[in-house]
N, C-alpha and C. Protein backbone atom coordinates (compact mmCIF):
# COMPACT_ATOMS: atom_id res chain seq x y z
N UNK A 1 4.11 0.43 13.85
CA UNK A 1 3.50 0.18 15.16
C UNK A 1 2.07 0.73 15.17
N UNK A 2 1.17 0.23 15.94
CA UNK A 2 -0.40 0.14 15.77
C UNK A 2 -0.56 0.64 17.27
N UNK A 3 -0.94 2.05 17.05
CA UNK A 3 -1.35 2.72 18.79
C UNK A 3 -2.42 1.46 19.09
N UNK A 4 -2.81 1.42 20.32
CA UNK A 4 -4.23 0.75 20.98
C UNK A 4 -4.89 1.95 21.32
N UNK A 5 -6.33 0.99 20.97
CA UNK A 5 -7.22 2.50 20.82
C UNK A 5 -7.78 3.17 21.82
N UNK A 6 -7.74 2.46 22.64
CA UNK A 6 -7.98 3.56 23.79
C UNK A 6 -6.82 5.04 23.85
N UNK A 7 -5.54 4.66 23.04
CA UNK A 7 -4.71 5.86 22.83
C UNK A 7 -4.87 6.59 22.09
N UNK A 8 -5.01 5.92 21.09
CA UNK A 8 -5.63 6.99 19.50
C UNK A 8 -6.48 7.93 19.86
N UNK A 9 -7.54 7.29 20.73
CA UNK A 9 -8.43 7.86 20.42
C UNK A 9 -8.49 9.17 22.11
N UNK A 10 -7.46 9.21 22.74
CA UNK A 10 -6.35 10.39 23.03
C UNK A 10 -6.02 11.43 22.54
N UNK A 11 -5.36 10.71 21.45
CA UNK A 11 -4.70 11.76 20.48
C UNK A 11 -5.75 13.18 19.97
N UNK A 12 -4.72 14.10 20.07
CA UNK A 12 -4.90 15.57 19.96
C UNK A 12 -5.52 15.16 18.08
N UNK A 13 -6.95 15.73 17.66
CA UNK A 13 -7.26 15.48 16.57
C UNK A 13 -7.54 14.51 16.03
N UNK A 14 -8.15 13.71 17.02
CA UNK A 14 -8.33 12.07 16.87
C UNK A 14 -9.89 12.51 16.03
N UNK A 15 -10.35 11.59 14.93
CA UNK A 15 -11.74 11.52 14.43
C UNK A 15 -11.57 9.65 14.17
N UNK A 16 -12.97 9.15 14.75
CA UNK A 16 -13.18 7.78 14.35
C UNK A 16 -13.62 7.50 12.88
N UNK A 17 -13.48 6.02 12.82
CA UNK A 17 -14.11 6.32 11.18
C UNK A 17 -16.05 5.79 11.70
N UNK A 18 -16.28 6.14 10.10
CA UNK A 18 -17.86 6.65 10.30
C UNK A 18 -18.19 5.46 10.62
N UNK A 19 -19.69 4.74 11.01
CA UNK A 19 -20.04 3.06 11.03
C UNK A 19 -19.58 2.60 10.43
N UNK A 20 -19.18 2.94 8.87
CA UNK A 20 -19.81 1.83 7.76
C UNK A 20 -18.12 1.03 8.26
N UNK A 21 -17.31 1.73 8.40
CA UNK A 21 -15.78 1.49 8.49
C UNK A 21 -15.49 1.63 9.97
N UNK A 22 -16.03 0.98 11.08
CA UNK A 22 -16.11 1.25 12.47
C UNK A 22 -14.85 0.46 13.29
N UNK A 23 -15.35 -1.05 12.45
CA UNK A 23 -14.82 -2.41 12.21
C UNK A 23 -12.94 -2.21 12.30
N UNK A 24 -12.56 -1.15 11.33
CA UNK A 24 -11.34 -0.91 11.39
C UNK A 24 -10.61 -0.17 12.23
N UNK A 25 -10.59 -0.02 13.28
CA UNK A 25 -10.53 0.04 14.93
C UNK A 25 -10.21 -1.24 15.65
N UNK A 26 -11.04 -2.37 15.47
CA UNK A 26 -10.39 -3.49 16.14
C UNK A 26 -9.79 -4.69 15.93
N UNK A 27 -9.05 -4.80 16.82
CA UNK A 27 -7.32 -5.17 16.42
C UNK A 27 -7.96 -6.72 15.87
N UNK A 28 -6.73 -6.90 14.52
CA UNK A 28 -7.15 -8.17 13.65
C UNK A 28 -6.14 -8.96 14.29
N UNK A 29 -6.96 -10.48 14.48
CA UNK A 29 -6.71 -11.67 14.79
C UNK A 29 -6.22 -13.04 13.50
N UNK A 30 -6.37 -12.28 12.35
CA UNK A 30 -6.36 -13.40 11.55
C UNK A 30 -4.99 -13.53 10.61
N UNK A 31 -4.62 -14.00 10.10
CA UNK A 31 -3.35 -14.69 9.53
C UNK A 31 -3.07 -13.63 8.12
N UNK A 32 -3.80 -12.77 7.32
CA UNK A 32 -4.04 -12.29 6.33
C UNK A 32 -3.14 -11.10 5.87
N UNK A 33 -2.52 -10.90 5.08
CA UNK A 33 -1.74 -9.03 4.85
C UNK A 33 -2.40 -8.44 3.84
N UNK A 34 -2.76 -7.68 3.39
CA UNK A 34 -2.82 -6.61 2.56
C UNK A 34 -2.36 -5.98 1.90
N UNK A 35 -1.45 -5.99 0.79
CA UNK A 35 -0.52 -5.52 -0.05
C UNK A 35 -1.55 -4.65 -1.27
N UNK A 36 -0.86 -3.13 -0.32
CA UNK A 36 -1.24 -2.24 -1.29
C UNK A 36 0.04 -1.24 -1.91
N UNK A 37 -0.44 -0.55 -3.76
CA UNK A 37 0.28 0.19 -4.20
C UNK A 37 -0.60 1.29 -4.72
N UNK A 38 -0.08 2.55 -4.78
CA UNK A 38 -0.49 3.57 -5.46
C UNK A 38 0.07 4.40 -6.15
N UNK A 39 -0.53 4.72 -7.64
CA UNK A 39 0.03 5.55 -8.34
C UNK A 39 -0.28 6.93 -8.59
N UNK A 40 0.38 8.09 -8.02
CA UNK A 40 -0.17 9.16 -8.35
C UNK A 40 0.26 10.24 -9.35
N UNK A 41 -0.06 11.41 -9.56
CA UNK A 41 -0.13 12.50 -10.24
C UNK A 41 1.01 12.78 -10.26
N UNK A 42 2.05 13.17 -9.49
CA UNK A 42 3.51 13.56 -9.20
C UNK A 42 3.52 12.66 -7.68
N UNK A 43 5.12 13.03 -7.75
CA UNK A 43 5.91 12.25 -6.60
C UNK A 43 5.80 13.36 -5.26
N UNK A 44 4.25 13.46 -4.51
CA UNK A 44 4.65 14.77 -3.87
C UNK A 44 3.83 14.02 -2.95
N UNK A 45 4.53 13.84 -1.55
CA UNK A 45 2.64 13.48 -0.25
C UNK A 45 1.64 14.24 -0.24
N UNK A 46 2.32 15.59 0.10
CA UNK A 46 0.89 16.76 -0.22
C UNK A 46 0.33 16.89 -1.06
N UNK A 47 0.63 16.35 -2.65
CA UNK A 47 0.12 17.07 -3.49
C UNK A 47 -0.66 16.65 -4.57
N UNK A 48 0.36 15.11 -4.94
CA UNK A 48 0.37 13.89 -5.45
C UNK A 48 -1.50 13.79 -5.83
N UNK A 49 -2.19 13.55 -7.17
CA UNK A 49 -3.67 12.83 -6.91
C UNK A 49 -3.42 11.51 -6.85
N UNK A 50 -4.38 10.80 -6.67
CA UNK A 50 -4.17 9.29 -6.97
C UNK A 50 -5.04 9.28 -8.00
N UNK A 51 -4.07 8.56 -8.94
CA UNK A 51 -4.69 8.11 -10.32
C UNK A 51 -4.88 6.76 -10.63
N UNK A 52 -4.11 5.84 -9.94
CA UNK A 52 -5.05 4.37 -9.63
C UNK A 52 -4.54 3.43 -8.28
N UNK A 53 -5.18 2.52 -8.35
CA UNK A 53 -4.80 2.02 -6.61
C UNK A 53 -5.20 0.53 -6.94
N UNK A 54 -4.28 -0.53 -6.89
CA UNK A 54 -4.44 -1.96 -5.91
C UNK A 54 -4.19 -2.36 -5.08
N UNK A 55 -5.12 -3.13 -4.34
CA UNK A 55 -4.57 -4.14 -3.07
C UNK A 55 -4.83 -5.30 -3.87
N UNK A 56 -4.19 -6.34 -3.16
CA UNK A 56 -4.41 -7.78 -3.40
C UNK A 56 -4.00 -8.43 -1.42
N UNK A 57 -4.85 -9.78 -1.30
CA UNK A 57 -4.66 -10.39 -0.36
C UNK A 57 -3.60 -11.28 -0.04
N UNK A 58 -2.68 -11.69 1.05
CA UNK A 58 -2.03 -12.53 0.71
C UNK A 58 -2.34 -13.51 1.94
N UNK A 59 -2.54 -14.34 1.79
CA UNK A 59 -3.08 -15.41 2.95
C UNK A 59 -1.77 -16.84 3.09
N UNK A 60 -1.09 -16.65 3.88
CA UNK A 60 -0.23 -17.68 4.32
C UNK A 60 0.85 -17.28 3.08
N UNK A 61 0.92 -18.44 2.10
CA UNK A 61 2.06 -18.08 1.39
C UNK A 61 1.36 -17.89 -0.13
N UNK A 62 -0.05 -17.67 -0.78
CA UNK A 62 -1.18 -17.64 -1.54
C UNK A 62 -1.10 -16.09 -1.39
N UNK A 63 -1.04 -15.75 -2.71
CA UNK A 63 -1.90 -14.69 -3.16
C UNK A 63 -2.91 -14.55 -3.75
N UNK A 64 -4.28 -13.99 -3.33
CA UNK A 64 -5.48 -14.39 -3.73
C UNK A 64 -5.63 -13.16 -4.96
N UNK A 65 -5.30 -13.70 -5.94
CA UNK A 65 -5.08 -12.66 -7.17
C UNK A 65 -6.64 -12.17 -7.50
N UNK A 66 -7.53 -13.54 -7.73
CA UNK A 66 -8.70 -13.60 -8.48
C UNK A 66 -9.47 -12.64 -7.58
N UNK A 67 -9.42 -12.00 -6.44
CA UNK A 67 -10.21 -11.35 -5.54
C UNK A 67 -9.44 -9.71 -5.53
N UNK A 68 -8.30 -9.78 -5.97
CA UNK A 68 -7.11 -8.50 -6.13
C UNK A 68 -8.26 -7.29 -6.74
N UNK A 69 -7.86 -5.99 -5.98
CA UNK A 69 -8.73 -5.17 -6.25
C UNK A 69 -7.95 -4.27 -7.13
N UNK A 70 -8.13 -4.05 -8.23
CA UNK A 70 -7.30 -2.91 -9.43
C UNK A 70 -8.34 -1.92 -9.69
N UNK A 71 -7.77 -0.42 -9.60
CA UNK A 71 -8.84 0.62 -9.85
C UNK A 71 -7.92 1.60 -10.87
N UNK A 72 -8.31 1.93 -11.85
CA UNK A 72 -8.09 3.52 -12.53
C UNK A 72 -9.25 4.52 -12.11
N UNK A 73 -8.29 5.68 -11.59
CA UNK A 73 -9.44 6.90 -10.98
C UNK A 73 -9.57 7.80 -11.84
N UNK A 74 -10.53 8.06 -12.34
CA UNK A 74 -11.03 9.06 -13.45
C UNK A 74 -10.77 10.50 -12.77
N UNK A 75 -9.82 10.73 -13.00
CA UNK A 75 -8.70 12.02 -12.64
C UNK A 75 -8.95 13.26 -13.51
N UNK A 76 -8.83 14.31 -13.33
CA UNK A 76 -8.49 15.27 -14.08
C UNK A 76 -7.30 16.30 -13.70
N UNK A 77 -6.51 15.91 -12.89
CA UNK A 77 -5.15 16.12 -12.22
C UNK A 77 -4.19 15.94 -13.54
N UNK A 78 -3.52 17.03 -13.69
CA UNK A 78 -2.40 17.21 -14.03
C UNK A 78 -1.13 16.51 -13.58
N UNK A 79 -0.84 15.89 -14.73
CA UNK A 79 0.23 14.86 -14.28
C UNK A 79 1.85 15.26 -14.81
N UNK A 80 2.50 15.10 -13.83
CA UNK A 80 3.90 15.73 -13.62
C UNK A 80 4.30 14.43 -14.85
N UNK A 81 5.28 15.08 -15.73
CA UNK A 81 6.22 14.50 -16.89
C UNK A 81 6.83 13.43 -16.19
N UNK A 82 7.54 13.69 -15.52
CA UNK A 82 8.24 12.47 -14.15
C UNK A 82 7.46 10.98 -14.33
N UNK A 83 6.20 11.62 -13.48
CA UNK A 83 5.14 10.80 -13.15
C UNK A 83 4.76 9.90 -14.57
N UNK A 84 4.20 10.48 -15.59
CA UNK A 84 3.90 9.66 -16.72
C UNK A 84 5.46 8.81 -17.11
N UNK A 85 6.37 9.09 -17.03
CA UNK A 85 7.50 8.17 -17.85
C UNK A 85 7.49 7.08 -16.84
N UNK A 86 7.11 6.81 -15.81
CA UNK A 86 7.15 6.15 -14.87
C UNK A 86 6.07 5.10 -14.70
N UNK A 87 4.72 5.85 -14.87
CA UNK A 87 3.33 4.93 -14.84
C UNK A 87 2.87 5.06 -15.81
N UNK A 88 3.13 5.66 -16.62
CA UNK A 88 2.47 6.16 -18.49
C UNK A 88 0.54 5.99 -18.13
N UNK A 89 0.55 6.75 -16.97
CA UNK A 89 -1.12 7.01 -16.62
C UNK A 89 -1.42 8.31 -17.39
N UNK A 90 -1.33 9.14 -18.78
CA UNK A 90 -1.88 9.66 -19.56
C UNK A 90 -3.38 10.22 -18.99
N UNK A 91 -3.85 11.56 -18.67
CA UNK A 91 -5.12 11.98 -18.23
C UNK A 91 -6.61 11.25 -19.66
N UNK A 92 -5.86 10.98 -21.13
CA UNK A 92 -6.64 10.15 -22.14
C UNK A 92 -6.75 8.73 -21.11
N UNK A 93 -6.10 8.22 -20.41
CA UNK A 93 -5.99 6.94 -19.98
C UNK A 93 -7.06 7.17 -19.44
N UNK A 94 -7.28 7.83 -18.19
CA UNK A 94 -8.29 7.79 -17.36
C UNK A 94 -9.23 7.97 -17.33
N UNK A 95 -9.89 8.63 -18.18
CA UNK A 95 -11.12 8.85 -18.99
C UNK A 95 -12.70 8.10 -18.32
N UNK A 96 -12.17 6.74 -18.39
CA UNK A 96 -13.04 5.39 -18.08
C UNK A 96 -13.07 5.27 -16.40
N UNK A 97 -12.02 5.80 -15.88
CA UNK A 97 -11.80 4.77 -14.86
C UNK A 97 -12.99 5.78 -13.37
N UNK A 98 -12.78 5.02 -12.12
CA UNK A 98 -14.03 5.41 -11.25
C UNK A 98 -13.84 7.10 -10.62
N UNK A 99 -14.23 7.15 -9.60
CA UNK A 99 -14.51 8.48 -8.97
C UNK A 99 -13.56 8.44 -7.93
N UNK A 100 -12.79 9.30 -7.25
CA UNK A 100 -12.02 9.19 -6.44
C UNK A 100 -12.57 8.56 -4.93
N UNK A 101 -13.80 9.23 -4.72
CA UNK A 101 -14.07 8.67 -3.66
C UNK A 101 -15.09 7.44 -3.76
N UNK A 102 -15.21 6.32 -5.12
CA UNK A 102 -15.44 5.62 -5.21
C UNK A 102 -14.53 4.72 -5.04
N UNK A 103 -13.13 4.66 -5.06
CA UNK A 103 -11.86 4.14 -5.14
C UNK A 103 -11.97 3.76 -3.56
N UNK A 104 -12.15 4.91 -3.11
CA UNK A 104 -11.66 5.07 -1.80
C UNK A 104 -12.50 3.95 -0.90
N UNK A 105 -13.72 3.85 -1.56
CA UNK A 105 -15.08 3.02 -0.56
C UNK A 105 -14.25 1.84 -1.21
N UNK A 106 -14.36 1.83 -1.63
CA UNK A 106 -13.80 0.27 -2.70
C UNK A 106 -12.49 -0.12 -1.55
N UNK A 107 -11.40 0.31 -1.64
CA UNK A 107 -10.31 0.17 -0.74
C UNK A 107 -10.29 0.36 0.70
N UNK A 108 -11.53 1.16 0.99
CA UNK A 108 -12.27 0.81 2.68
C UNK A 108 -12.16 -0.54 2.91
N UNK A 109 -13.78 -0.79 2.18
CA UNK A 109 -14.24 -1.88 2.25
C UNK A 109 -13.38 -3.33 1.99
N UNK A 110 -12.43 -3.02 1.08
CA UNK A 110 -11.75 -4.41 0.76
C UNK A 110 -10.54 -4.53 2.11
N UNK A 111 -10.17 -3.51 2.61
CA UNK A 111 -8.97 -3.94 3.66
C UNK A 111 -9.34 -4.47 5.15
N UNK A 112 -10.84 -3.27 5.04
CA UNK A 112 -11.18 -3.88 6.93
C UNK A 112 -9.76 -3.47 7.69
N UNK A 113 -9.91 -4.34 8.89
CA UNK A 113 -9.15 -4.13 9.84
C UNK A 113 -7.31 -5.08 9.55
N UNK A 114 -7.31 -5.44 8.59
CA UNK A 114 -6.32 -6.03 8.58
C UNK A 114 -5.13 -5.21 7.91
N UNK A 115 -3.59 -5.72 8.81
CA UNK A 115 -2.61 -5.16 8.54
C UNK A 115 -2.00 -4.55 6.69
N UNK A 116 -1.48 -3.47 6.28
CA UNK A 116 -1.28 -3.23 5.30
C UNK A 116 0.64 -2.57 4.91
N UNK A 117 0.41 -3.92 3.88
CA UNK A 117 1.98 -3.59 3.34
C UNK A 117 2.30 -3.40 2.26
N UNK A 118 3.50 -3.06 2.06
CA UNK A 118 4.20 -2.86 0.66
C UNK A 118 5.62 -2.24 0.58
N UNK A 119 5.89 -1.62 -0.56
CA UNK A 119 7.61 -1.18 -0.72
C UNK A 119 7.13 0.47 -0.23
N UNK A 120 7.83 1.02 0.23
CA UNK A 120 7.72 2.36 0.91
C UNK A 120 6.27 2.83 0.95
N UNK A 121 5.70 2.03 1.98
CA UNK A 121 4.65 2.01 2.25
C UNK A 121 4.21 3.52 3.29
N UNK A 122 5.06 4.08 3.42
CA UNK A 122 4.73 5.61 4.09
C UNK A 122 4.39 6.41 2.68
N UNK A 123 4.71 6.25 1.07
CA UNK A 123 4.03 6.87 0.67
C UNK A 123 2.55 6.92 0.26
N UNK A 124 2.32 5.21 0.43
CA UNK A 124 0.61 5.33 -0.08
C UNK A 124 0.12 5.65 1.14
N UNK A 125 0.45 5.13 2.42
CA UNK A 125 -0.16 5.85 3.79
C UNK A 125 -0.63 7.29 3.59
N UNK A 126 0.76 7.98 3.54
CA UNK A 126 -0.14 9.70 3.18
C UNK A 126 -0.88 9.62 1.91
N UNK A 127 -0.36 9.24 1.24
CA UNK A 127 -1.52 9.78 -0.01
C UNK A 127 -2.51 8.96 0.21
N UNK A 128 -2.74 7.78 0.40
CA UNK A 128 -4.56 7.58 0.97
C UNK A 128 -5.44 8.29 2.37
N UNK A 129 -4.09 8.42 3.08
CA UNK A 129 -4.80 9.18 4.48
C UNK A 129 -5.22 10.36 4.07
N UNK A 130 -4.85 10.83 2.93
CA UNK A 130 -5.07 12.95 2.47
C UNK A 130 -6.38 12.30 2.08
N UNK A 131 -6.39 11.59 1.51
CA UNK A 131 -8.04 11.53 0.04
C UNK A 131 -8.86 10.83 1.69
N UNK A 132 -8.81 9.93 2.20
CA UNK A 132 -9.59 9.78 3.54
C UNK A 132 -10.11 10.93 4.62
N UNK A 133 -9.28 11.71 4.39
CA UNK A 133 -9.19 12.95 5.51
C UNK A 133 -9.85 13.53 4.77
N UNK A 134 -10.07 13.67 3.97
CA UNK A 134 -10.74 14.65 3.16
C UNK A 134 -12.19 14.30 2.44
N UNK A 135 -12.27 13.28 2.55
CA UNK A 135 -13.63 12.76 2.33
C UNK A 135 -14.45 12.05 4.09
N UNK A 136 -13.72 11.68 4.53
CA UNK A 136 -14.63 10.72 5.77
C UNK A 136 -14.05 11.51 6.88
N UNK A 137 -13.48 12.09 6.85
CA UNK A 137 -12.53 12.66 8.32
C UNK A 137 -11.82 12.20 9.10
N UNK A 138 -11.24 10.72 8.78
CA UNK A 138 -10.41 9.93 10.17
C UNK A 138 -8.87 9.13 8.64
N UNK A 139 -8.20 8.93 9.71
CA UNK A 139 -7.14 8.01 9.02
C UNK A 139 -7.15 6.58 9.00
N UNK A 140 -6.49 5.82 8.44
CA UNK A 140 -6.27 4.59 8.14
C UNK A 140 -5.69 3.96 9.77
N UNK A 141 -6.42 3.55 10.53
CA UNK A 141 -6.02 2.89 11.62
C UNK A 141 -5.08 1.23 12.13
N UNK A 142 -4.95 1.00 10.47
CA UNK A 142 -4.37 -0.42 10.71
C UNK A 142 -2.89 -0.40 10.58
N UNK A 143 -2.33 -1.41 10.98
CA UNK A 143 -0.89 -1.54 11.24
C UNK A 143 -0.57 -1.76 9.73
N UNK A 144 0.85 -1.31 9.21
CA UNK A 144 1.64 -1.08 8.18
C UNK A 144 2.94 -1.78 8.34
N UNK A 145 2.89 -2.36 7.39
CA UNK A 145 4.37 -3.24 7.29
C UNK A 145 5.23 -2.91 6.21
N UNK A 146 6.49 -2.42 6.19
CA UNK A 146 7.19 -1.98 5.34
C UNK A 146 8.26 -3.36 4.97
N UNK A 147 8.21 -3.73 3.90
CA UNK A 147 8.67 -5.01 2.95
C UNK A 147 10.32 -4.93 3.04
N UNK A 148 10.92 -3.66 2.87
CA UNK A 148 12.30 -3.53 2.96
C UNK A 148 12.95 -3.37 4.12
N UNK A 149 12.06 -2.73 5.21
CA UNK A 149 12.47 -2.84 6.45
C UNK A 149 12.36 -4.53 7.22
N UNK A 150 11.93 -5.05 6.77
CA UNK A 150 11.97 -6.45 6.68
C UNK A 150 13.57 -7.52 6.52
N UNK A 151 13.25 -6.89 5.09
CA UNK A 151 14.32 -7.25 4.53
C UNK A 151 16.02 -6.66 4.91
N UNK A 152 16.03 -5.52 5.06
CA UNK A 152 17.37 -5.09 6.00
C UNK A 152 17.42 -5.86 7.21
N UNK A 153 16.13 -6.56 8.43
CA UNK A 153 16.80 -6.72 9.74
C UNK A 153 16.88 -8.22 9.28
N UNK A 154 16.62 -8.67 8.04
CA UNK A 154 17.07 -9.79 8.00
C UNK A 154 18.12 -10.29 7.40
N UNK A 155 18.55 -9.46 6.37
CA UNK A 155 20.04 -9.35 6.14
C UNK A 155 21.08 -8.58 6.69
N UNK A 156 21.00 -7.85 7.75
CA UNK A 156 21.97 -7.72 8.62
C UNK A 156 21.83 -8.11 9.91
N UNK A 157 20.79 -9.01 10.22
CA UNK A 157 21.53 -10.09 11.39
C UNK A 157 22.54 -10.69 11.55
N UNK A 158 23.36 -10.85 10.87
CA UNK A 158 24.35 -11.49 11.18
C UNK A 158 25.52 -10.84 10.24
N UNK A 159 25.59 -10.15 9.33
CA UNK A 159 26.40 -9.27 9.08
C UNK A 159 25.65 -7.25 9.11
N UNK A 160 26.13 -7.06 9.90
CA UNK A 160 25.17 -5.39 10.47
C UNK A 160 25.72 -4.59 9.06
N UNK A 161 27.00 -4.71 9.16
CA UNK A 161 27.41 -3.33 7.54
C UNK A 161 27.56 -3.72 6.40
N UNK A 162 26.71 -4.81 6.10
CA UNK A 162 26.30 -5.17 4.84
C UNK A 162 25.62 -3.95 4.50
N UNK A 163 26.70 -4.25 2.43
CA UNK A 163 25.72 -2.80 1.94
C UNK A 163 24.69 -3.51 1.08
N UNK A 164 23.54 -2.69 1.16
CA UNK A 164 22.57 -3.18 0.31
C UNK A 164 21.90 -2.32 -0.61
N UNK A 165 21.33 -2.78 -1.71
CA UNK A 165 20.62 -2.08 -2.95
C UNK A 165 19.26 -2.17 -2.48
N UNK A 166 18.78 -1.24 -1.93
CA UNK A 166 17.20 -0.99 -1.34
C UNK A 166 16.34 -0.29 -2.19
N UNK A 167 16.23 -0.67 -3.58
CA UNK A 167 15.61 -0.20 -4.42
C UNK A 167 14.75 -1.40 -5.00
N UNK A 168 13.25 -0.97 -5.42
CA UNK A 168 12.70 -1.99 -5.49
C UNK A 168 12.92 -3.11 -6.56
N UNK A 169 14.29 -2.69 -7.30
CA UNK A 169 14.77 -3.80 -7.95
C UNK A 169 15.32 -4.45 -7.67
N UNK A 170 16.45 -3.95 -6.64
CA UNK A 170 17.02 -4.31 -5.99
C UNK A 170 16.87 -6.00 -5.17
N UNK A 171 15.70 -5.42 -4.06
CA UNK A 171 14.95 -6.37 -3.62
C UNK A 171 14.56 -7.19 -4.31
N UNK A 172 14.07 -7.22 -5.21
CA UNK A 172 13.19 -8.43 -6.36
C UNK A 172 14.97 -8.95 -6.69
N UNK A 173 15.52 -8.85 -7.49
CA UNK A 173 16.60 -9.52 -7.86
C UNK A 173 17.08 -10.28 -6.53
N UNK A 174 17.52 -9.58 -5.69
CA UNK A 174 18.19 -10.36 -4.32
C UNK A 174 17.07 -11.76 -3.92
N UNK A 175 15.87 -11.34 -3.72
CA UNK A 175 14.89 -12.22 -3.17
C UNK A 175 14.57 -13.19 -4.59
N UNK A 176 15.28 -12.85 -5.53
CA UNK A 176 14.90 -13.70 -6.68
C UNK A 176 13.06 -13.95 -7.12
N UNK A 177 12.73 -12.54 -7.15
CA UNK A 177 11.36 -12.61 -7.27
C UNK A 177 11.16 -12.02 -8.78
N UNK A 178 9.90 -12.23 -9.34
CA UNK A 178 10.15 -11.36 -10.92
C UNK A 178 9.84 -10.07 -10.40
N UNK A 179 10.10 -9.21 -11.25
CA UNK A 179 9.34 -7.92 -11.26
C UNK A 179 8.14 -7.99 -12.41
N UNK A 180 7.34 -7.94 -12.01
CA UNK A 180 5.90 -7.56 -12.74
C UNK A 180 5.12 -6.40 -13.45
N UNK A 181 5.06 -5.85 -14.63
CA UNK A 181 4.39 -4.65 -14.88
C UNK A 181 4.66 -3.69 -14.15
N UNK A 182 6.11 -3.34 -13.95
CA UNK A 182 6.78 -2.05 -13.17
C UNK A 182 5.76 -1.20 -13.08
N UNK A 183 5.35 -0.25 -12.19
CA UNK A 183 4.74 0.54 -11.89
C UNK A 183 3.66 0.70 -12.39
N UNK A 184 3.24 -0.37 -12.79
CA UNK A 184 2.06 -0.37 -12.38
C UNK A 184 0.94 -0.82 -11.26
N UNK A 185 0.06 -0.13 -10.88
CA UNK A 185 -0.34 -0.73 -9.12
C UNK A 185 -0.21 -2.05 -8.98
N UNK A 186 -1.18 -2.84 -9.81
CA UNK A 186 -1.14 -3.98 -9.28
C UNK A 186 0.04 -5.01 -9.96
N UNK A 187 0.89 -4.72 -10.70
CA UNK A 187 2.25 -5.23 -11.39
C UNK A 187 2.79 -5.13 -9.70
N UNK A 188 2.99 -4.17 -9.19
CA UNK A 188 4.18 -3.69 -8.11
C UNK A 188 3.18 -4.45 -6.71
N UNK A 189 2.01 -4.78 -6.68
CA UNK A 189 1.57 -5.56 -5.53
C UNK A 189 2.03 -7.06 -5.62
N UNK A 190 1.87 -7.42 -6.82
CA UNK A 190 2.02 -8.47 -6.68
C UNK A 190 3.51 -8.77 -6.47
N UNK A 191 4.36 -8.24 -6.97
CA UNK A 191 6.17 -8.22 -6.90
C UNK A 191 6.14 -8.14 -5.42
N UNK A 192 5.67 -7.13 -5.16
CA UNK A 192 5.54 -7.14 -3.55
C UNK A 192 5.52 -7.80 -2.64
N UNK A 193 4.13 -8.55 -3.04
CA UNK A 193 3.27 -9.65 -2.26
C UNK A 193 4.61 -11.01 -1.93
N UNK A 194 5.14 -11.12 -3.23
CA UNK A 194 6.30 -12.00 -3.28
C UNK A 194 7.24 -12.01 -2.29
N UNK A 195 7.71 -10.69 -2.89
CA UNK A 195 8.91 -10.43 -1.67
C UNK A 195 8.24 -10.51 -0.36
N UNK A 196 7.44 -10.20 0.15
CA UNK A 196 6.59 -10.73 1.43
C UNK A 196 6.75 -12.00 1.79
N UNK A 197 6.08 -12.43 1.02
CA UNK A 197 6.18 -14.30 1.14
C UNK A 197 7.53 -14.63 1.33
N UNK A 198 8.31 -14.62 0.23
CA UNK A 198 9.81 -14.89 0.25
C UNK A 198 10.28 -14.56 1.44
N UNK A 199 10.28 -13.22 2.08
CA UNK A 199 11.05 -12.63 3.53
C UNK A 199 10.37 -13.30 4.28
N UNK A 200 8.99 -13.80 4.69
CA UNK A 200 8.39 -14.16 5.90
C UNK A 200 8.46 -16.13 5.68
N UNK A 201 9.08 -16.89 4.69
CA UNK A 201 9.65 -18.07 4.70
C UNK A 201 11.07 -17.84 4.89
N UNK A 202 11.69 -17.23 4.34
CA UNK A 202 13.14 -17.21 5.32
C UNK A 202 13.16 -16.90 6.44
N UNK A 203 12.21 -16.12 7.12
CA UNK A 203 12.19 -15.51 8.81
C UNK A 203 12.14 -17.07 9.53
N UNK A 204 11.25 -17.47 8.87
CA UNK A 204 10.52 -19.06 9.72
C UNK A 204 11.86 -19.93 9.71
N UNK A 205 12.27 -20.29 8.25
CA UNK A 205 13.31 -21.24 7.76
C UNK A 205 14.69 -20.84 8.60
């Protein structure tokens, strides 16, 4: 849910974002989602770095790949054992890749005001709102759509205690979508993006 801003901007500890990102404050009118993933340092909200980040667009039932934004963040964060068997992001990997708060302008600029989704999308929320808060001073103001919460009120409409496998393989197998370059950002946007599409043509159908 997306406060209106005359409320937000209420809120106890409210900061706007600066001009350049002003734009993302008012409410989007257009047909478009935003499917973002992030990979970080360890599995922690507080603690987690981000070591790379994609969005890609999805417009109607099109994913606009060729415009898909893929970043490696030239990290020097210590990466939890966990974390590498998972994203095999190696601190040798990152070497090349941009500045954290170059990532960050980059993923400003590419989302604007439009809605942003993905598979447990409360974890890239905090971990981009920490690196935002901490560089510009305000949070991510746009509405968030969670892909599996989707997908539960649409498979238990009509049977409620259906059990389900809510794991993001889960989902891809059920929705008959591929899985793509597992964990990696933009492997897991685009799997995403799918299952999006897929859930929001069965909603219609």
């Amino acid at each position: 849910m997306r406060l209106p801003l005359w409320l937000r901007r209420r809120l106890p500890g409210y900061r706007p974002p600066p001009e350049r990102w002003a734009h993302m404050e008012l409410p989007y009118t257009g047909d478009d989602v935003v499917v973002v993933d992030c990979e970080t340092s360890e599995f922690d909200k507080k603690k987690g770095q981000l070591l790379s980040l994609a969005a890609v667009v999805v417009s109607g039932r099109s994913i606009e790949l060729s415009s898909a934004l893929d970043l490696t963040v030239r990290s020097d964060a210590i990466t939890h054992p966990d974390a590498v068997r998972v994203h095999y992001l190696r601190q040798e990997d990152r070497i090349h890749g941009v500045a954290t708060a170059d990532a960050i302008q980059q993923f400003l600029d590419f989302v604007g005001n439009r809605p942003i989704c993905g598979f447990y999308i409360e974890y890239d929320r905090a971990i981009l709102n920490r690196h935002i808060r901490e560089l510009y001073g305000f949070e991510l103001p746009n509405r968030f759509i969670e892909v599996s919460e989707i997908y539960v009120r649409q498979k238990r409409r009509y049977i409620p205690e259906v059990n389900l496998d809510l794991t993001f393989e889960g989902l891809a197998r059920d929705l008959n979508v591929p899985v793509i370059d597992r964990h990696t950002a933009l492997g897991d946007v685009v799997s995403t993006a799918l299952m999006f599409i897929k859930l929001q043509r069965d909603s219609a159908s």
